[in-house]
N, C-alpha and C. Protein backbone atom coordinates (compact mmCIF):
# COMPACT_ATOMS: atom_id res chain seq x y z
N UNK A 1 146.95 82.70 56.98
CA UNK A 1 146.27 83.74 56.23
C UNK A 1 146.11 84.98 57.08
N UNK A 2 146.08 86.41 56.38
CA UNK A 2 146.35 87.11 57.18
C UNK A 2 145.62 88.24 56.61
N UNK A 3 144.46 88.67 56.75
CA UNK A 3 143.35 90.23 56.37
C UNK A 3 143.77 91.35 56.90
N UNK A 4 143.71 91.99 55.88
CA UNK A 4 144.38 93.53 56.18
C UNK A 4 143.06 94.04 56.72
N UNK A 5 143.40 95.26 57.79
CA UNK A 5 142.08 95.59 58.06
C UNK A 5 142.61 96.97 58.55
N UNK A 6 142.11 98.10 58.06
CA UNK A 6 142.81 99.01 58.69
C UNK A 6 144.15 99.94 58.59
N UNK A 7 144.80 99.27 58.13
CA UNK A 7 146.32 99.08 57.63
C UNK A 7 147.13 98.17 58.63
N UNK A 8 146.49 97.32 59.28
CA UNK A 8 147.06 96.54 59.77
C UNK A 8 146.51 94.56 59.89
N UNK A 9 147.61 93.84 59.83
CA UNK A 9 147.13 92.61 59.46
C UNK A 9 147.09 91.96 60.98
N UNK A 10 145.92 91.04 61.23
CA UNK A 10 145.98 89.88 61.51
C UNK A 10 145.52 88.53 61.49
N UNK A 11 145.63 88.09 62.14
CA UNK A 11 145.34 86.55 61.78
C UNK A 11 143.72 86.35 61.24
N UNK A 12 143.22 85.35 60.53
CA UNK A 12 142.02 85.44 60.38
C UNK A 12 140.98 84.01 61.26
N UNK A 13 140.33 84.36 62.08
CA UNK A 13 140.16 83.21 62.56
C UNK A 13 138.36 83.26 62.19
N UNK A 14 137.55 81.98 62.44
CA UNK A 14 136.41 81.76 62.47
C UNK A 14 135.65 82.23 63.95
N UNK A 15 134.87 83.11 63.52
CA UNK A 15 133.55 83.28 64.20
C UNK A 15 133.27 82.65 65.65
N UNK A 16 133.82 82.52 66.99
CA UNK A 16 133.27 81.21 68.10
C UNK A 16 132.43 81.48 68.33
N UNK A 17 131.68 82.48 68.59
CA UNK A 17 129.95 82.59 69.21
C UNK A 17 130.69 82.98 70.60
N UNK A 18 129.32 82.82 71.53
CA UNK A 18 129.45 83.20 72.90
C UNK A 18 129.75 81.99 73.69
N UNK A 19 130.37 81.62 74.33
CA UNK A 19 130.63 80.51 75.67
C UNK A 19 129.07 80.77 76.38
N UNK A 20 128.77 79.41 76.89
CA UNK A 20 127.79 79.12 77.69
C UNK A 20 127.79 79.98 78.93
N UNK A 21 128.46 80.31 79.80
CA UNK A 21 128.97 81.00 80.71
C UNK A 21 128.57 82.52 80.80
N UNK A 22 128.78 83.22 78.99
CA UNK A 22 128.36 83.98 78.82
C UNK A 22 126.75 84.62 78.77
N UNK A 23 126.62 83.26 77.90
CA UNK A 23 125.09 83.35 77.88
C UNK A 23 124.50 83.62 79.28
N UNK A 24 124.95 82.78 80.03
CA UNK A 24 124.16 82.79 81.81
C UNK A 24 124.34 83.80 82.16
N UNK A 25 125.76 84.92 81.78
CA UNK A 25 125.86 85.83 82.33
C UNK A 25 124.87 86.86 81.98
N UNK A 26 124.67 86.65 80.72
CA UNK A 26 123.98 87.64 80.26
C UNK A 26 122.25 87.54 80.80
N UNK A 27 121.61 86.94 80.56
CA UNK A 27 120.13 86.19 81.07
C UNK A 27 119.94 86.50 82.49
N UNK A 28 121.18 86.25 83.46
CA UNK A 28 121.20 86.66 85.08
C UNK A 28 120.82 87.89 84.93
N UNK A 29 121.49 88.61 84.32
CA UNK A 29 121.65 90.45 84.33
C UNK A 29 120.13 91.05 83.65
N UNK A 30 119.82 90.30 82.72
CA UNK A 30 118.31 90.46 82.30
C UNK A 30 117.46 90.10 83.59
N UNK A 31 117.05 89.07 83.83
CA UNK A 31 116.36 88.64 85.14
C UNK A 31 116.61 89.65 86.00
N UNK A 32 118.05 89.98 86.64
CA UNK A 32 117.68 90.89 87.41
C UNK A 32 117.09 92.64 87.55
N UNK A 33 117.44 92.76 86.09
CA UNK A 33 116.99 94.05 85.59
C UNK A 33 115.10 93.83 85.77
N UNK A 34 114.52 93.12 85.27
CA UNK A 34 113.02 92.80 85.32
C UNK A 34 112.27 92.48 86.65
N UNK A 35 113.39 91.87 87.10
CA UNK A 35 113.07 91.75 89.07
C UNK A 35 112.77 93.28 89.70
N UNK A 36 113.82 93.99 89.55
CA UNK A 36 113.81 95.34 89.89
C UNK A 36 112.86 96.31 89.41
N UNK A 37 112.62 96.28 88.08
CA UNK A 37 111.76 96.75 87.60
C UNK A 37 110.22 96.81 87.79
N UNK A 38 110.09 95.70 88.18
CA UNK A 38 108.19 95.19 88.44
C UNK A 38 108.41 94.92 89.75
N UNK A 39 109.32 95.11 90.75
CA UNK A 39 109.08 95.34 91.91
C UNK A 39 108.99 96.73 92.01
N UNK A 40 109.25 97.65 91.55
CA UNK A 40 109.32 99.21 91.55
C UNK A 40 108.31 99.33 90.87
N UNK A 41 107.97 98.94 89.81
CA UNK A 41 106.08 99.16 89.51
C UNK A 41 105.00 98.89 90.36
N UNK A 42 105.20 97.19 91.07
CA UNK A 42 104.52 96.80 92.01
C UNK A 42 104.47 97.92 92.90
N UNK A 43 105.18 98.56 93.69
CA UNK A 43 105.38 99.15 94.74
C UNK A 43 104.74 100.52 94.32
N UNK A 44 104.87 101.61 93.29
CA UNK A 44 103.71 102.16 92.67
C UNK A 44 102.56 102.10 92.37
N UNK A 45 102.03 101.35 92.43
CA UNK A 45 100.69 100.61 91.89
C UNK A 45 100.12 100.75 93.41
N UNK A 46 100.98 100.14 94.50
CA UNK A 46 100.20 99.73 95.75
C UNK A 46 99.99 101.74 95.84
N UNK A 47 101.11 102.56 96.28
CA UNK A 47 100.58 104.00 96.50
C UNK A 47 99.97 104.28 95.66
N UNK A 48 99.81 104.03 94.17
CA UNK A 48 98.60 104.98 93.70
C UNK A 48 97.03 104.47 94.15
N UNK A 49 96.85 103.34 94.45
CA UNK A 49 96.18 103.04 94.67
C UNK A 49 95.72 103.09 96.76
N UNK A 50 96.45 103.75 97.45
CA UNK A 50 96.78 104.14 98.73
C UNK A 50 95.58 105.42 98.71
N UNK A 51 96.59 106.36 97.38
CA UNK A 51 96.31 107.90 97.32
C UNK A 51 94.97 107.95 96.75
N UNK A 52 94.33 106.69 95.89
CA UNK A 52 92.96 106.74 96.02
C UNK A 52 92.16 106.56 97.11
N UNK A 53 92.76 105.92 97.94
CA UNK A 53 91.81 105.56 98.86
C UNK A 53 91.60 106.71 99.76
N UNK A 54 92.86 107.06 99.99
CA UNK A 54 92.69 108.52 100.94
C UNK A 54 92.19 110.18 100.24
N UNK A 55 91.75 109.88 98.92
CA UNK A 55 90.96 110.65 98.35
C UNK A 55 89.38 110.43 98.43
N UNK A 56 89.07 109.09 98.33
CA UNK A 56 87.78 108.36 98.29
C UNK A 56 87.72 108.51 100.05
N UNK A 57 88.43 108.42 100.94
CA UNK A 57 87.70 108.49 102.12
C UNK A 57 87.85 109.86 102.89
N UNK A 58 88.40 110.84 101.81
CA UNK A 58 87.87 112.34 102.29
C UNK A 58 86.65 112.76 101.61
N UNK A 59 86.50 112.37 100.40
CA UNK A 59 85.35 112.64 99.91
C UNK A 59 84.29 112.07 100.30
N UNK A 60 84.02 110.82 101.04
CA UNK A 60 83.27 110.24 101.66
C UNK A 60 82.86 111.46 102.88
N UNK A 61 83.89 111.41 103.54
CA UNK A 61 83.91 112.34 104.86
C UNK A 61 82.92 113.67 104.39
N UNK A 62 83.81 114.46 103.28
CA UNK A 62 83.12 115.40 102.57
C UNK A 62 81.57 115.77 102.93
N UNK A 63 80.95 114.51 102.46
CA UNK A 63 79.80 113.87 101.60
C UNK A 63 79.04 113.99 103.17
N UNK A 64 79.43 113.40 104.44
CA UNK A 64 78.92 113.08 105.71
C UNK A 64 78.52 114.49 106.12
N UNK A 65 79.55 115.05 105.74
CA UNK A 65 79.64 116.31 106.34
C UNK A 65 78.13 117.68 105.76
N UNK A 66 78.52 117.39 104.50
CA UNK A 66 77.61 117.85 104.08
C UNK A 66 75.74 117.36 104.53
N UNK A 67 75.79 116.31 104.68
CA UNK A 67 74.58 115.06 104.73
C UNK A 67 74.37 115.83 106.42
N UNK A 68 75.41 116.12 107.19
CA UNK A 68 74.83 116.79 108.56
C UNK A 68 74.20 117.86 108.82
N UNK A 69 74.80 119.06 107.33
CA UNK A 69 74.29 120.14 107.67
C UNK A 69 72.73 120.29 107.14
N UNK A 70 72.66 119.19 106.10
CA UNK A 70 71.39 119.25 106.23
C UNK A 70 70.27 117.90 106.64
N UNK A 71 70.50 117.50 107.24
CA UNK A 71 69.66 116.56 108.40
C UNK A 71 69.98 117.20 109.58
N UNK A 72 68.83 117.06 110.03
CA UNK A 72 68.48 116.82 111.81
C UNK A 72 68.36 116.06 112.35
N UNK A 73 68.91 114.54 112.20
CA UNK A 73 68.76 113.72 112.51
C UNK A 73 70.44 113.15 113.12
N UNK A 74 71.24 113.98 112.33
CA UNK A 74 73.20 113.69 111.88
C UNK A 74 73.28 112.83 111.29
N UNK A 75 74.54 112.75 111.60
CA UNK A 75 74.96 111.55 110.39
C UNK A 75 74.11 110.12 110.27
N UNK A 76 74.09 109.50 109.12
CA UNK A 76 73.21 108.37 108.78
C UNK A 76 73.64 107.04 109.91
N UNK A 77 72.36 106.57 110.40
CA UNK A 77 72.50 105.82 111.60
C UNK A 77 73.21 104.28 111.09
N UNK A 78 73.70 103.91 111.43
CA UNK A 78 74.73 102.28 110.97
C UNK A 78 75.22 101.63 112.29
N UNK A 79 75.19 100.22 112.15
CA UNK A 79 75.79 99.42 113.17
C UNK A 79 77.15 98.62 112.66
N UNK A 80 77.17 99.24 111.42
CA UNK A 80 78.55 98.65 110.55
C UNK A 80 78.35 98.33 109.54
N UNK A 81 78.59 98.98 108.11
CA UNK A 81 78.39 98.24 106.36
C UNK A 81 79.71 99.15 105.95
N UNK A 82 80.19 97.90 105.21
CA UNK A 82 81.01 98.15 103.69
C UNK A 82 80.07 99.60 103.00
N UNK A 83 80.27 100.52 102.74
CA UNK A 83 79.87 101.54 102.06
C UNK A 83 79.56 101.13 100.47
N UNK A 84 78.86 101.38 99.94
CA UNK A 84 78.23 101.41 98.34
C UNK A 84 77.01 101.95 97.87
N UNK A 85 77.08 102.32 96.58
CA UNK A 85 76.03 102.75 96.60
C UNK A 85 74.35 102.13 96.48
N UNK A 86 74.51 100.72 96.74
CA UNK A 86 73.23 100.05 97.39
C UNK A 86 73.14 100.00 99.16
N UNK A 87 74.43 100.55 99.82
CA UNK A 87 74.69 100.26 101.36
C UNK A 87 73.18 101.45 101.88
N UNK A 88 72.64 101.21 103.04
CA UNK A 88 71.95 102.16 103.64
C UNK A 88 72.40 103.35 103.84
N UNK A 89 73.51 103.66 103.78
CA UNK A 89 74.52 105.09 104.13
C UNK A 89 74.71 105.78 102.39
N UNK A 90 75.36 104.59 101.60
CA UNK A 90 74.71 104.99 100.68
C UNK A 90 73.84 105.75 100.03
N UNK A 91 72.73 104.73 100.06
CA UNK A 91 71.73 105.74 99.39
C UNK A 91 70.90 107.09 99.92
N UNK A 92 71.57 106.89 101.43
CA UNK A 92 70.89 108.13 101.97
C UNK A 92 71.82 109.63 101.44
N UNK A 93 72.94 109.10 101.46
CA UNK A 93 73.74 110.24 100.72
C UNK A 93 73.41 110.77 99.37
N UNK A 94 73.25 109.77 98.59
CA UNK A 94 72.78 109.87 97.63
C UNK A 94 71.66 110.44 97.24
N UNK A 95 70.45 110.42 98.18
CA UNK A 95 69.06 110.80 97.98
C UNK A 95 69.10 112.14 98.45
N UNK A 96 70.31 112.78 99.18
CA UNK A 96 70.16 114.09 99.24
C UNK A 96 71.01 114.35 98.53
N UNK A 97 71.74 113.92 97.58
CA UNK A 97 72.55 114.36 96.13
C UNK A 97 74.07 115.42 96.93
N UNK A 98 74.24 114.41 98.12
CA UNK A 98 75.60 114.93 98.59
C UNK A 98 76.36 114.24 97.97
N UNK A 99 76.90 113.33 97.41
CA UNK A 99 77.55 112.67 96.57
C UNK A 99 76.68 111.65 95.72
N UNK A 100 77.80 111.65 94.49
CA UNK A 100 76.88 111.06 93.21
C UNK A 100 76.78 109.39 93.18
N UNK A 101 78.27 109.56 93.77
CA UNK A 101 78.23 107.37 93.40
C UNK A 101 79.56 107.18 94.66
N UNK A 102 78.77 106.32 95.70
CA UNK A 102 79.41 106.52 96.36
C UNK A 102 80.95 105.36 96.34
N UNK A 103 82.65 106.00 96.42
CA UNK A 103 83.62 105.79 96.12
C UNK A 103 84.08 103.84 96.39
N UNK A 104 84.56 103.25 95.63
CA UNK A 104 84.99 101.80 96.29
C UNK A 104 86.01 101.69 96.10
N UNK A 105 86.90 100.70 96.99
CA UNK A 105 87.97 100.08 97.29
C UNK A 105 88.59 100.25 95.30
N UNK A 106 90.16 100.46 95.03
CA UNK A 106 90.24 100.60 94.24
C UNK A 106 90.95 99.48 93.42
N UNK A 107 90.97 98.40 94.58
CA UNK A 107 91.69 97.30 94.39
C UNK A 107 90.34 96.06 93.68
N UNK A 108 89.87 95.76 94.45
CA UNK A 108 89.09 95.44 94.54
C UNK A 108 87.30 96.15 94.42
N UNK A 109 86.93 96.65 93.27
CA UNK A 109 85.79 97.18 93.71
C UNK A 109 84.52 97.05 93.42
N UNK A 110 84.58 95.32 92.87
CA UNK A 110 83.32 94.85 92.75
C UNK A 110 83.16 93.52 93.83
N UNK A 111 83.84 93.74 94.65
CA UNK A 111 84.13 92.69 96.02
C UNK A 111 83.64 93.01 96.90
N UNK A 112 82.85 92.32 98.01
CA UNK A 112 81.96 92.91 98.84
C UNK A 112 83.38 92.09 99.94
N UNK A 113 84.13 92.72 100.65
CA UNK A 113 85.23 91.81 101.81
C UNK A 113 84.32 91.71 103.20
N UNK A 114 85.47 90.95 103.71
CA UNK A 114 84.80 90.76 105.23
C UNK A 114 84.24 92.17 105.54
N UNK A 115 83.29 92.02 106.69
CA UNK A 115 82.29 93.25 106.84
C UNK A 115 83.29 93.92 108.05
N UNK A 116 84.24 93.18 108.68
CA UNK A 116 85.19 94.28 109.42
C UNK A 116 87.08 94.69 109.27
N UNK A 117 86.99 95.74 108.86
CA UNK A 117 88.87 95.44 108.27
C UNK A 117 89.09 95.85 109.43
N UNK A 118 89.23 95.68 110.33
CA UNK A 118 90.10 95.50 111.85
C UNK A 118 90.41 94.15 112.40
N UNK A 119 89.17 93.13 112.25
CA UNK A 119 89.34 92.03 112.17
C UNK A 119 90.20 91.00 111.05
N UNK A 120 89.77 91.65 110.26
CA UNK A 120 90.26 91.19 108.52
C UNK A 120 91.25 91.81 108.00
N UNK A 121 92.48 91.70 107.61
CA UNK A 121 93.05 92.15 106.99
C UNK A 121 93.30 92.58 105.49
N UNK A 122 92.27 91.35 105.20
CA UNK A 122 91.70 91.53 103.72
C UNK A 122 90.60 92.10 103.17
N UNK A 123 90.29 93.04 104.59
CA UNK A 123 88.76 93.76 104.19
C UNK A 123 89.08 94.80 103.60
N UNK A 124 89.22 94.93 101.89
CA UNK A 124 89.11 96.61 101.61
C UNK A 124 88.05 96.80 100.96
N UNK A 125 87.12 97.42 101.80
CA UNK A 125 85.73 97.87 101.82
C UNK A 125 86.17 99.97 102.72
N UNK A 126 85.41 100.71 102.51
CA UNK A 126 85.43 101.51 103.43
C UNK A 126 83.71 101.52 104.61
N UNK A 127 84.25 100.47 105.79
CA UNK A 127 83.31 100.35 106.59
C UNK A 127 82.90 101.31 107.49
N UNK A 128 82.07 102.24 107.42
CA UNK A 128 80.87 102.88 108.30
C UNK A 128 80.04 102.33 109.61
N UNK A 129 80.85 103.22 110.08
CA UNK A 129 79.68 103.20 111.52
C UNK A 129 78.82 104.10 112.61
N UNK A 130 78.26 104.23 112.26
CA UNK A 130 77.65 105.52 113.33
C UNK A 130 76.47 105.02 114.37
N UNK A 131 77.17 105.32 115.54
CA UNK A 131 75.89 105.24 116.60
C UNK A 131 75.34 106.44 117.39
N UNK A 132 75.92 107.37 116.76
CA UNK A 132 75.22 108.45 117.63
C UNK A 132 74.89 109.73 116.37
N UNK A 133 74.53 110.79 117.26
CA UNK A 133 74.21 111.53 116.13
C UNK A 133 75.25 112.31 115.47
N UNK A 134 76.58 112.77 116.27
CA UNK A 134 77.47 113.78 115.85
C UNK A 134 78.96 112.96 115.27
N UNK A 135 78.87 111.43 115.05
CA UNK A 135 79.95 110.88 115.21
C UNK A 135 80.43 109.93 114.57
N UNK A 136 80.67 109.76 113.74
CA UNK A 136 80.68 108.58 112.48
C UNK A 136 82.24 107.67 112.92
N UNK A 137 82.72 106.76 112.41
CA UNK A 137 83.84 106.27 111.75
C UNK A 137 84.31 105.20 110.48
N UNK A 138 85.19 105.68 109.90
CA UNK A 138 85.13 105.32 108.48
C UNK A 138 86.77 104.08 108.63
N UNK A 139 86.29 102.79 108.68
CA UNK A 139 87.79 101.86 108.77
C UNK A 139 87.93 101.60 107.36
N UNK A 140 89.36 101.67 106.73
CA UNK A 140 89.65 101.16 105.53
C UNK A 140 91.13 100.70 105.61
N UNK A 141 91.62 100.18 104.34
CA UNK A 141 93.05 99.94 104.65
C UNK A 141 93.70 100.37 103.69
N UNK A 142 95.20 100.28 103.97
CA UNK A 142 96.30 100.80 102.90
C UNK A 142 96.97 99.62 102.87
N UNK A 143 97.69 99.66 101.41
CA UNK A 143 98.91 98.50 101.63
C UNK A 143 100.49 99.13 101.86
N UNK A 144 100.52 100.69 102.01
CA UNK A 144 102.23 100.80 102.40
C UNK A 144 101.77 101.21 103.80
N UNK A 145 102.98 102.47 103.54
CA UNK A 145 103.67 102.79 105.12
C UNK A 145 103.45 104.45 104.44
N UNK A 146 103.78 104.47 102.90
CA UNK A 146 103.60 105.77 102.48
C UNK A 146 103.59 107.02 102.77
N UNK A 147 101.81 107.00 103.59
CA UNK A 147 100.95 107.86 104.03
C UNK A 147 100.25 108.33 105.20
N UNK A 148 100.14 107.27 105.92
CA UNK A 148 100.07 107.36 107.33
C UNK A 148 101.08 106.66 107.99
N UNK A 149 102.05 106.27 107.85
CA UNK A 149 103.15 105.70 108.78
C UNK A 149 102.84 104.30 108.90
N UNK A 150 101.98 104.12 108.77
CA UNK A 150 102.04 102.50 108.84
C UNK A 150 100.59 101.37 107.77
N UNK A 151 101.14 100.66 107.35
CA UNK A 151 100.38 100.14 106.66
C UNK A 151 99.23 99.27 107.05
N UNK A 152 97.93 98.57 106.90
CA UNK A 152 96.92 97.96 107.65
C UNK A 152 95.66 98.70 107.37
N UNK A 153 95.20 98.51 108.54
CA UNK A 153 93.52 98.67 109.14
C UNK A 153 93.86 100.69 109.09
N UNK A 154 93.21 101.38 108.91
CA UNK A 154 93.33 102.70 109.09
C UNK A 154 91.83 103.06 109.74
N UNK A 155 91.55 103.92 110.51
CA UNK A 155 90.19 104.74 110.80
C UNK A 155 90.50 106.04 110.81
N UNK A 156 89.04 106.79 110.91
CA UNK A 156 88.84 108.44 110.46
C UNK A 156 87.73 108.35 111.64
N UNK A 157 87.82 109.70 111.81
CA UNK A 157 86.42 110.01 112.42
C UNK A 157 86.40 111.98 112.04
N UNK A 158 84.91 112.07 112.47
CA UNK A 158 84.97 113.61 112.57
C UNK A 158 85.75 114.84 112.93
């Protein structure tokens, strides 16, 4: 039997579907399209969430800064806390209405982490310390390479 199609005939055969082979081929090529994909989201997600942090710990800084020019005392005295706005650094900022609510980890930001991210790698807290009057430091972490060249434990100071 022979269907014209076109102006030209050929044979007429039944329908085979796809070979198994095919199928795999096809499903591999999906899988790897979705691999790529949500690893390239993943990997976005970690910098936007980087570029918060290094927004949240200038504005912190900001906030210190401001909190010096008006105390006479300098910056708020600490032997080391996770920053929040129940932390002692906290609310002193707060009570002079240098900042409104003070910034958290954006990963995590109802998590109180280990109290030192130098020790911890899993501490994302932004930990405060000040022992003197003119001199603070602020440890937090990133998860790339992004922004400061290398990923980890990061510190700030004045």
């Amino acid at each position: 039997m022979f269907k014209k199609q076109g102006g030209f005939s050929r044979p007429l055969e039944p329908f085979a579907g796809f070979t198994v082979m095919e199928i795999l081929v096809i499903l591999t090529v999906i899988a790897l399209a979705l691999v790529l994909i949500l690893n390239f989201a993943m990997g976005a997600r970690k910098k936007a969430r980087d570029v918060a942090r290094l927004n949240n710990v200038e504005a912190i800084g900001k906030a210190l800064n401001l909190y010096l020019t008006g105390s006479s005392e300098g910056y708020p005295h600490s032997e080391g806390e996770c920053l929040s706005d129940s932390s002692s650094v906290g609310s002193s900022l707060r009570s002079l209405n240098v900042i409104n609510n003070m910034p958290l980890d954006p990963r995590w930001p109802d998590t109180l982490p280990a109290p030192n991210p130098e020790e911890d790698y899993d501490g994302f807290c932004f930990y405060y310390t000040s022992l003197e009057y003119d001199y603070f430091t602020i440890n937090y972490f990133l998860e790339t390479d992004e922004y400061s060249g290398k990923s980890g434990a990061q510190k700030i100071n004045p």
